[in-house]
N, C-alpha and C. Protein backbone atom coordinates (compact mmCIF):
# COMPACT_ATOMS: atom_id res chain seq x y z
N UNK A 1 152.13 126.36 207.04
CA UNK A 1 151.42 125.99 208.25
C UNK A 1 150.90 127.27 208.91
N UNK A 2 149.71 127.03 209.43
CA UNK A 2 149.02 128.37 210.12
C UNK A 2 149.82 128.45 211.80
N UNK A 3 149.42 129.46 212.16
CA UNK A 3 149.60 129.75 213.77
C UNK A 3 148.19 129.77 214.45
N UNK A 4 147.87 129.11 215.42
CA UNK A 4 147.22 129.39 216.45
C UNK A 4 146.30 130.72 216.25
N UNK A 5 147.13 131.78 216.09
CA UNK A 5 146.54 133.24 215.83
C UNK A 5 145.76 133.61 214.45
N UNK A 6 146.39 132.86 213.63
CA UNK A 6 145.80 132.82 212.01
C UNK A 6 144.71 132.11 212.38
N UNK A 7 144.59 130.60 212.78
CA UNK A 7 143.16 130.11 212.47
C UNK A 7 142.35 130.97 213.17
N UNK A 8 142.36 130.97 214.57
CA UNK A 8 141.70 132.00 215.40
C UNK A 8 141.14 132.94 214.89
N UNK A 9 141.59 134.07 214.05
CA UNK A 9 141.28 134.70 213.35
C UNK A 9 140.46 134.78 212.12
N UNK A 10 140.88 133.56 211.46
CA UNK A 10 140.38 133.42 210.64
C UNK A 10 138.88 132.89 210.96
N UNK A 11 138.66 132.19 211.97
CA UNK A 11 137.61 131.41 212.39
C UNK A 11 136.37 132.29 212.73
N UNK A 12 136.97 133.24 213.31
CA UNK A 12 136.07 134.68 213.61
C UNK A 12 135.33 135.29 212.69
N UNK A 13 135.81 135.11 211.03
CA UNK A 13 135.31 135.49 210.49
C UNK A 13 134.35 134.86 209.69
N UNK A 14 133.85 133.51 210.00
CA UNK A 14 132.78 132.42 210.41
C UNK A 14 131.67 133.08 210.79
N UNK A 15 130.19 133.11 210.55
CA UNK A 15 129.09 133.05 210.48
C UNK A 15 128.98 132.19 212.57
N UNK A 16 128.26 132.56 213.26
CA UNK A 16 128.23 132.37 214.00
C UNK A 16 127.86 131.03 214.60
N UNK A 17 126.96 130.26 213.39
CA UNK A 17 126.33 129.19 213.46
C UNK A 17 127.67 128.34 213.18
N UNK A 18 128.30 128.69 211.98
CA UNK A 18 129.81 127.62 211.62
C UNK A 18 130.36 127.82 212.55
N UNK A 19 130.85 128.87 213.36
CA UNK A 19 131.61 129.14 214.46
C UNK A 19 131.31 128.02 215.56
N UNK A 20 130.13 127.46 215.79
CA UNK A 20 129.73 127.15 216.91
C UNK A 20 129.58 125.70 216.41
N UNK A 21 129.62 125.27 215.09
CA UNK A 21 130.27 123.91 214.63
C UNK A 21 131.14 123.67 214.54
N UNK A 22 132.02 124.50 214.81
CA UNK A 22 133.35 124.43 214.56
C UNK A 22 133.96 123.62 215.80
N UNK A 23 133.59 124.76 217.22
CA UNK A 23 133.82 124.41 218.48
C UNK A 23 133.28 122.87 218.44
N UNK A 24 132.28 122.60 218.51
CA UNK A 24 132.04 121.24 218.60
C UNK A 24 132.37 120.40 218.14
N UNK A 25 133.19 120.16 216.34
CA UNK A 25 133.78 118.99 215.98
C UNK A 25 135.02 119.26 216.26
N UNK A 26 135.76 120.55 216.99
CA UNK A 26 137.17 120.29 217.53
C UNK A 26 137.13 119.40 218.78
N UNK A 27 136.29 120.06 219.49
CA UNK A 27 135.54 119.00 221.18
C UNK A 27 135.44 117.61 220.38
N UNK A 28 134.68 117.27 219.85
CA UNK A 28 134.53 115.51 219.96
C UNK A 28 135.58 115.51 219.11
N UNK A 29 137.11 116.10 218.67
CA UNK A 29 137.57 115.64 217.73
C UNK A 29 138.84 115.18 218.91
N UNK A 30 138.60 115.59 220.61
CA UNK A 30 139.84 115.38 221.60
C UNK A 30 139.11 114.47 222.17
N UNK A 31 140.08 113.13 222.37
CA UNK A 31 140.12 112.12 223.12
C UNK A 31 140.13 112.35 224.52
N UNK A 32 139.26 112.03 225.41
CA UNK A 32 139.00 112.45 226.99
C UNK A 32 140.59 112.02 227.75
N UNK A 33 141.47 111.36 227.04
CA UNK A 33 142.80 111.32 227.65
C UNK A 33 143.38 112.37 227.26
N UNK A 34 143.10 113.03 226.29
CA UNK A 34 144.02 114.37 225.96
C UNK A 34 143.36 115.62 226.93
N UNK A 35 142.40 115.31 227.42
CA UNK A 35 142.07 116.89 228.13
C UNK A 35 142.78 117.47 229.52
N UNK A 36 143.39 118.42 229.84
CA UNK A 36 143.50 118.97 231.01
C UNK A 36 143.01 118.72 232.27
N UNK A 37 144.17 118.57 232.77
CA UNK A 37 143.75 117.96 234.47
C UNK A 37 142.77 119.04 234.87
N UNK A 38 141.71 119.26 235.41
CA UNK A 38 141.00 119.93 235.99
C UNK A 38 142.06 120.80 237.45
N UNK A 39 141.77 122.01 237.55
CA UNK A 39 142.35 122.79 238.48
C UNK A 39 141.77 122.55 239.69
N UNK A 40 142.17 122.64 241.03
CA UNK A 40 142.04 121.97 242.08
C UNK A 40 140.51 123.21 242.17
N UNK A 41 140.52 124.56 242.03
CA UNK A 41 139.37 124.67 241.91
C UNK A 41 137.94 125.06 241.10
N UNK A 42 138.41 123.74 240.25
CA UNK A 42 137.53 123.61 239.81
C UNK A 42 136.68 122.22 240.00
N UNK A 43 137.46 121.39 240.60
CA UNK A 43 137.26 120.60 241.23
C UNK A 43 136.22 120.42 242.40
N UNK A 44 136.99 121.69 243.40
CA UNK A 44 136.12 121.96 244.52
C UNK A 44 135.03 122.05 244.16
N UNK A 45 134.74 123.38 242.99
CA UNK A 45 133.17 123.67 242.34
C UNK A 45 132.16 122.50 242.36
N UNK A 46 133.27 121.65 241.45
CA UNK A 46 131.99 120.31 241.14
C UNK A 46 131.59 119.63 242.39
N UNK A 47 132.64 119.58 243.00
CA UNK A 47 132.37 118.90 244.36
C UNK A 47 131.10 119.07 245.04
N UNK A 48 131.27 120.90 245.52
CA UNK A 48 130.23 121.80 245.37
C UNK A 48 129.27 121.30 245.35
N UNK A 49 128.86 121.71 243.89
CA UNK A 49 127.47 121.48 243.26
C UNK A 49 127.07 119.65 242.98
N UNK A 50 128.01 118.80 243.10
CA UNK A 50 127.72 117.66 243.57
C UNK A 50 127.02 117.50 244.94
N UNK A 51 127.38 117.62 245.79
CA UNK A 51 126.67 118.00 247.41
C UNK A 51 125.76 118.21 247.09
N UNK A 52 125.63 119.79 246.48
CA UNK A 52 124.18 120.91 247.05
C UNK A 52 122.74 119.29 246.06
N UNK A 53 123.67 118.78 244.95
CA UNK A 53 122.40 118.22 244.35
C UNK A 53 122.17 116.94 244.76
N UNK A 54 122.59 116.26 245.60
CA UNK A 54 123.10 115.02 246.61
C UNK A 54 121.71 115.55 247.38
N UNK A 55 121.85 116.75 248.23
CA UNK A 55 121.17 116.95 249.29
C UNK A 55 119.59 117.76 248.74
N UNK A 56 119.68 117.38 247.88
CA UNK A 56 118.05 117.65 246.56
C UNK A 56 118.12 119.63 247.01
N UNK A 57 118.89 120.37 247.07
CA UNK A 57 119.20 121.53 246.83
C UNK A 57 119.44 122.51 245.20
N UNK A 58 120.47 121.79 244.76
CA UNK A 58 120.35 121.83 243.41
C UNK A 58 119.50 120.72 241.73
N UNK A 59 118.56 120.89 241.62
CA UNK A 59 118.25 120.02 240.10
C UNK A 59 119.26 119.62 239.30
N UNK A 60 119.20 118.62 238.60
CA UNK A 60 119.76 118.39 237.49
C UNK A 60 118.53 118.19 236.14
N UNK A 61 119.42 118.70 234.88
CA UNK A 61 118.78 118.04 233.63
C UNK A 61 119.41 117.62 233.08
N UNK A 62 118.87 116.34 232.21
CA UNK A 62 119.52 115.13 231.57
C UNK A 62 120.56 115.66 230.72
N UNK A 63 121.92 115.55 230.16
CA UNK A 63 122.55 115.90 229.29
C UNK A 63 122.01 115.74 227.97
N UNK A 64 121.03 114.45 227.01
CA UNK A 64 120.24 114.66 226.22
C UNK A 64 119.43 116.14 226.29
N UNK A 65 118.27 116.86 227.33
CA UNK A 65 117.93 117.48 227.40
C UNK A 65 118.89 118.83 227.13
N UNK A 66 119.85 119.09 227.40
CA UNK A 66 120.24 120.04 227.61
C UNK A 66 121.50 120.20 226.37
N UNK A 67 121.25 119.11 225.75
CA UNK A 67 122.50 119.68 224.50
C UNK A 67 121.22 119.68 223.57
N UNK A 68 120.14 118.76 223.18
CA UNK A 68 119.08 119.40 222.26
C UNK A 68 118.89 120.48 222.36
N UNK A 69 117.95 121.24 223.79
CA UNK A 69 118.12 122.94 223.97
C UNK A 69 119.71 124.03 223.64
N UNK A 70 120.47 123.23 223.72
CA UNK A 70 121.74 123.67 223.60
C UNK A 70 122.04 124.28 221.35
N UNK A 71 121.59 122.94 220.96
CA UNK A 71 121.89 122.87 219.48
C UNK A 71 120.91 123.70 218.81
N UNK A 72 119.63 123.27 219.24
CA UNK A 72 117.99 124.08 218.93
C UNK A 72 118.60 125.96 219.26
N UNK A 73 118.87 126.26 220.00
CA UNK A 73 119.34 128.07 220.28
C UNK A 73 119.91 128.33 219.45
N UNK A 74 121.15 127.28 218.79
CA UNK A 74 122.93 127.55 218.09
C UNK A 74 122.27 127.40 216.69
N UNK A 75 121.12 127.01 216.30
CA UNK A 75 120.50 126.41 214.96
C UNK A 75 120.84 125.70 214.27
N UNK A 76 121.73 124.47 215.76
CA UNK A 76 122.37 123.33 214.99
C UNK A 76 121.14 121.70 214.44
N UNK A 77 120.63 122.32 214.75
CA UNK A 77 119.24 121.24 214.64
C UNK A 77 119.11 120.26 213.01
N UNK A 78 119.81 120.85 211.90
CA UNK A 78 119.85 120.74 210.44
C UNK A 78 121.03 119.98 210.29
């Protein structure tokens, strides 16, 4: 069995593009009940920036929009 520190390591030595597939099928590979309570401030943050964009201060872009631009940079597009 590996350690934490072995895959880590080993993962690093991944091509930057696998690296960054990697992160993403571990993410959709955690069930939104398994994730970490959010820290009280980080909470506040969203709160935050919930307001400022409530009160048409801050924009939003669509999450479609912004994980295509997201994958298209990473040259996950293939």
């Amino acid at each position: 069995m590996s350690t934490f520190q072995e895959v880590l390591d080993a993962a690093r030595t991944l091509a930057v593009h696998d690296r960054l597939r990697l992160v993403e099928a571990l993410w959709d590979d955690a069930a939104p009940s398994e994730w970490p309570v959010p820290s009280d401030e980080w909470i506040a943050e969203a709160q935050r920036r919930s307001a400022a964009h409530d009160e048409g201060r801050m924009p939003a872009t669509p999450w479609p929009v912004v994980r295509a631009r997201s994958r298209r940079k990473a040259g996950l597009n293939g």
